[in-house]
N, C-alpha and C. Protein backbone atom coordinates (compact mmCIF):
# COMPACT_ATOMS: atom_id res chain seq x y z
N UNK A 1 81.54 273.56 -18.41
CA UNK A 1 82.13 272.24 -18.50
C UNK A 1 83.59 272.38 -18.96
N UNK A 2 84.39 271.72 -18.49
CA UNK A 2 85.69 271.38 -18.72
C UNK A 2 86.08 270.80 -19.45
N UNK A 3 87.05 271.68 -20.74
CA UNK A 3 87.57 270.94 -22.18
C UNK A 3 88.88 269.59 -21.46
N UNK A 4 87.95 268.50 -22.29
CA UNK A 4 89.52 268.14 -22.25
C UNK A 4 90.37 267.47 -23.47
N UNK A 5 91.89 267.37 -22.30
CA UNK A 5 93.05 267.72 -23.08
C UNK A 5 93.09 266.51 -24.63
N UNK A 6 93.86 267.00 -25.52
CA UNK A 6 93.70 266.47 -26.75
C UNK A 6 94.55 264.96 -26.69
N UNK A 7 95.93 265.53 -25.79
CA UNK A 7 96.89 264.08 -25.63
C UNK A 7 96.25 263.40 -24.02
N UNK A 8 95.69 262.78 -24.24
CA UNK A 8 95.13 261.82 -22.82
C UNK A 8 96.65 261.19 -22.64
N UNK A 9 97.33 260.80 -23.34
CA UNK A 9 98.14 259.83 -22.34
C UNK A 9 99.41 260.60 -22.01
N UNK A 10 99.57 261.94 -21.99
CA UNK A 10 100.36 262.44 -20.96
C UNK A 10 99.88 262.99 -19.62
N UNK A 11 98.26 263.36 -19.85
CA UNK A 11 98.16 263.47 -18.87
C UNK A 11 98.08 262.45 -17.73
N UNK A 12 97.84 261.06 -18.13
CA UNK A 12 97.48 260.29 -17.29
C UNK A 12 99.28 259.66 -16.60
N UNK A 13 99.87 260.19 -17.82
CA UNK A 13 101.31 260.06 -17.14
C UNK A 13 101.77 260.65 -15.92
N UNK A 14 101.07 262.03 -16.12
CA UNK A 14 101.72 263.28 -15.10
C UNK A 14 100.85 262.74 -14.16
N UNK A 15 99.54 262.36 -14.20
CA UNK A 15 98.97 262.15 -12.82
C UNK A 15 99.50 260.62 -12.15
N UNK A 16 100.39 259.76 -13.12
CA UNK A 16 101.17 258.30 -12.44
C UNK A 16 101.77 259.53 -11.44
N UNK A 17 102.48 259.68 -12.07
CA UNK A 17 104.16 260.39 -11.57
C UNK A 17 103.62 260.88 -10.33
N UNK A 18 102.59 262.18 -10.73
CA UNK A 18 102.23 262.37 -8.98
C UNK A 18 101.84 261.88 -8.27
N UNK A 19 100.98 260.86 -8.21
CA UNK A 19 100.36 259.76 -7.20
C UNK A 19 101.58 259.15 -6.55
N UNK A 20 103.20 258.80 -7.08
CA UNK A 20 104.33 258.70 -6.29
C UNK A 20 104.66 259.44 -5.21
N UNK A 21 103.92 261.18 -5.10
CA UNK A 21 104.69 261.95 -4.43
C UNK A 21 103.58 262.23 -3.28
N UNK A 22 102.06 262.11 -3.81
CA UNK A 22 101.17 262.79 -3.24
C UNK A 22 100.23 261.54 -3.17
N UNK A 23 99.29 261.54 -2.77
CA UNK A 23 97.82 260.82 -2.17
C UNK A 23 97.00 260.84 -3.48
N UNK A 24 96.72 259.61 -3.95
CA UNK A 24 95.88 259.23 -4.80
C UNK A 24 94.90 260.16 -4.82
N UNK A 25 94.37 260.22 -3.59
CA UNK A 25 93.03 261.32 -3.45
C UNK A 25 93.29 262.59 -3.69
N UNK A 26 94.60 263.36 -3.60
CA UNK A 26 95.30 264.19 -3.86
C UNK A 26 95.13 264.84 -5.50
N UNK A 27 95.64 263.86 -6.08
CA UNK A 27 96.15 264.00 -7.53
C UNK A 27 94.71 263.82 -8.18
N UNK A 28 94.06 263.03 -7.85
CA UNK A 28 92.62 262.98 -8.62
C UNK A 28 91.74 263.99 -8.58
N UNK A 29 91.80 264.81 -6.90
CA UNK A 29 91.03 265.81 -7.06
C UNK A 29 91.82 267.22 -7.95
N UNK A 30 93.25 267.23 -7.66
CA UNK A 30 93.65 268.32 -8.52
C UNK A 30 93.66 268.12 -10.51
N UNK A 31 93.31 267.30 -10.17
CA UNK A 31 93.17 266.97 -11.99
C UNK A 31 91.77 266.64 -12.17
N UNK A 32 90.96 266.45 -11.33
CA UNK A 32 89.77 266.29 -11.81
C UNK A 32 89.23 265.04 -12.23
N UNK A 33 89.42 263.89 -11.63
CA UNK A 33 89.04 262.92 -12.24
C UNK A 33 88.86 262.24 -10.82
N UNK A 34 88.13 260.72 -10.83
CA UNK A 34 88.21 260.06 -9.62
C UNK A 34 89.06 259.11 -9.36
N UNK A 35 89.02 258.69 -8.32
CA UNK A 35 90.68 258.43 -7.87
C UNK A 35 90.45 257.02 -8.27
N UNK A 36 89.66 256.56 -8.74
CA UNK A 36 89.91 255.31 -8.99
C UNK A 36 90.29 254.99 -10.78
N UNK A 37 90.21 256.11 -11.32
CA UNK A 37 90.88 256.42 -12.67
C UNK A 37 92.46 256.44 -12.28
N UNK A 38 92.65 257.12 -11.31
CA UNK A 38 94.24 257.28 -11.05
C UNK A 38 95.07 256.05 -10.52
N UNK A 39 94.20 255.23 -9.93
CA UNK A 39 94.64 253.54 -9.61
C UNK A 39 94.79 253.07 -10.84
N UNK A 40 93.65 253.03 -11.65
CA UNK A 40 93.63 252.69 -12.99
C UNK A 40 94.91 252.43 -14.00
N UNK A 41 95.53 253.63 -14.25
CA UNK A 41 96.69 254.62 -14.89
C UNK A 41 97.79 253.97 -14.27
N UNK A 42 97.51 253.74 -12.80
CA UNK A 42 98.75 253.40 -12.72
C UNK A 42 98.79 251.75 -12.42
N UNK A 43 97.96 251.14 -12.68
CA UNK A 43 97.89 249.42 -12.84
C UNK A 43 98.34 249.79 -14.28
N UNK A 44 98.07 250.23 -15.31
CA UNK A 44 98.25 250.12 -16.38
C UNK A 44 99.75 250.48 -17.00
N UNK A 45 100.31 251.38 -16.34
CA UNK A 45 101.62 251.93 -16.04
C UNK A 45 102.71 250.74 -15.65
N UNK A 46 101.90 249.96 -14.80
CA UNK A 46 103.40 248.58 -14.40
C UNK A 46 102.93 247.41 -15.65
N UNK A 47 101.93 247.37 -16.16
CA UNK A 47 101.59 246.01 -17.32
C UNK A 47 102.82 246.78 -18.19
């Protein structure tokens, strides 16, 4: 199982930032999470 990281909200930063460059589906599978966490992050990112 996969530790995870201690600061959550940079990572969820780095995965905004990439979802700009790359495919939602992209960034979720290289980070490991589902892509609807990464919609998530980034609705939460424009509030």
């Amino acid at each position: 199982m996969k530790r995870r990281p201690k600061n959550k909200n940079k990572v969820k930063l780095k995965g905004v930032e990439a979802s700009k460059a790359n495919s939602v589906a992209t960034v979720a599978v290289q980070m490991g999470v589902h892509r609807s966490s990464v919609y998530r992050w980034r609705k939460q990112r424009q509030n």
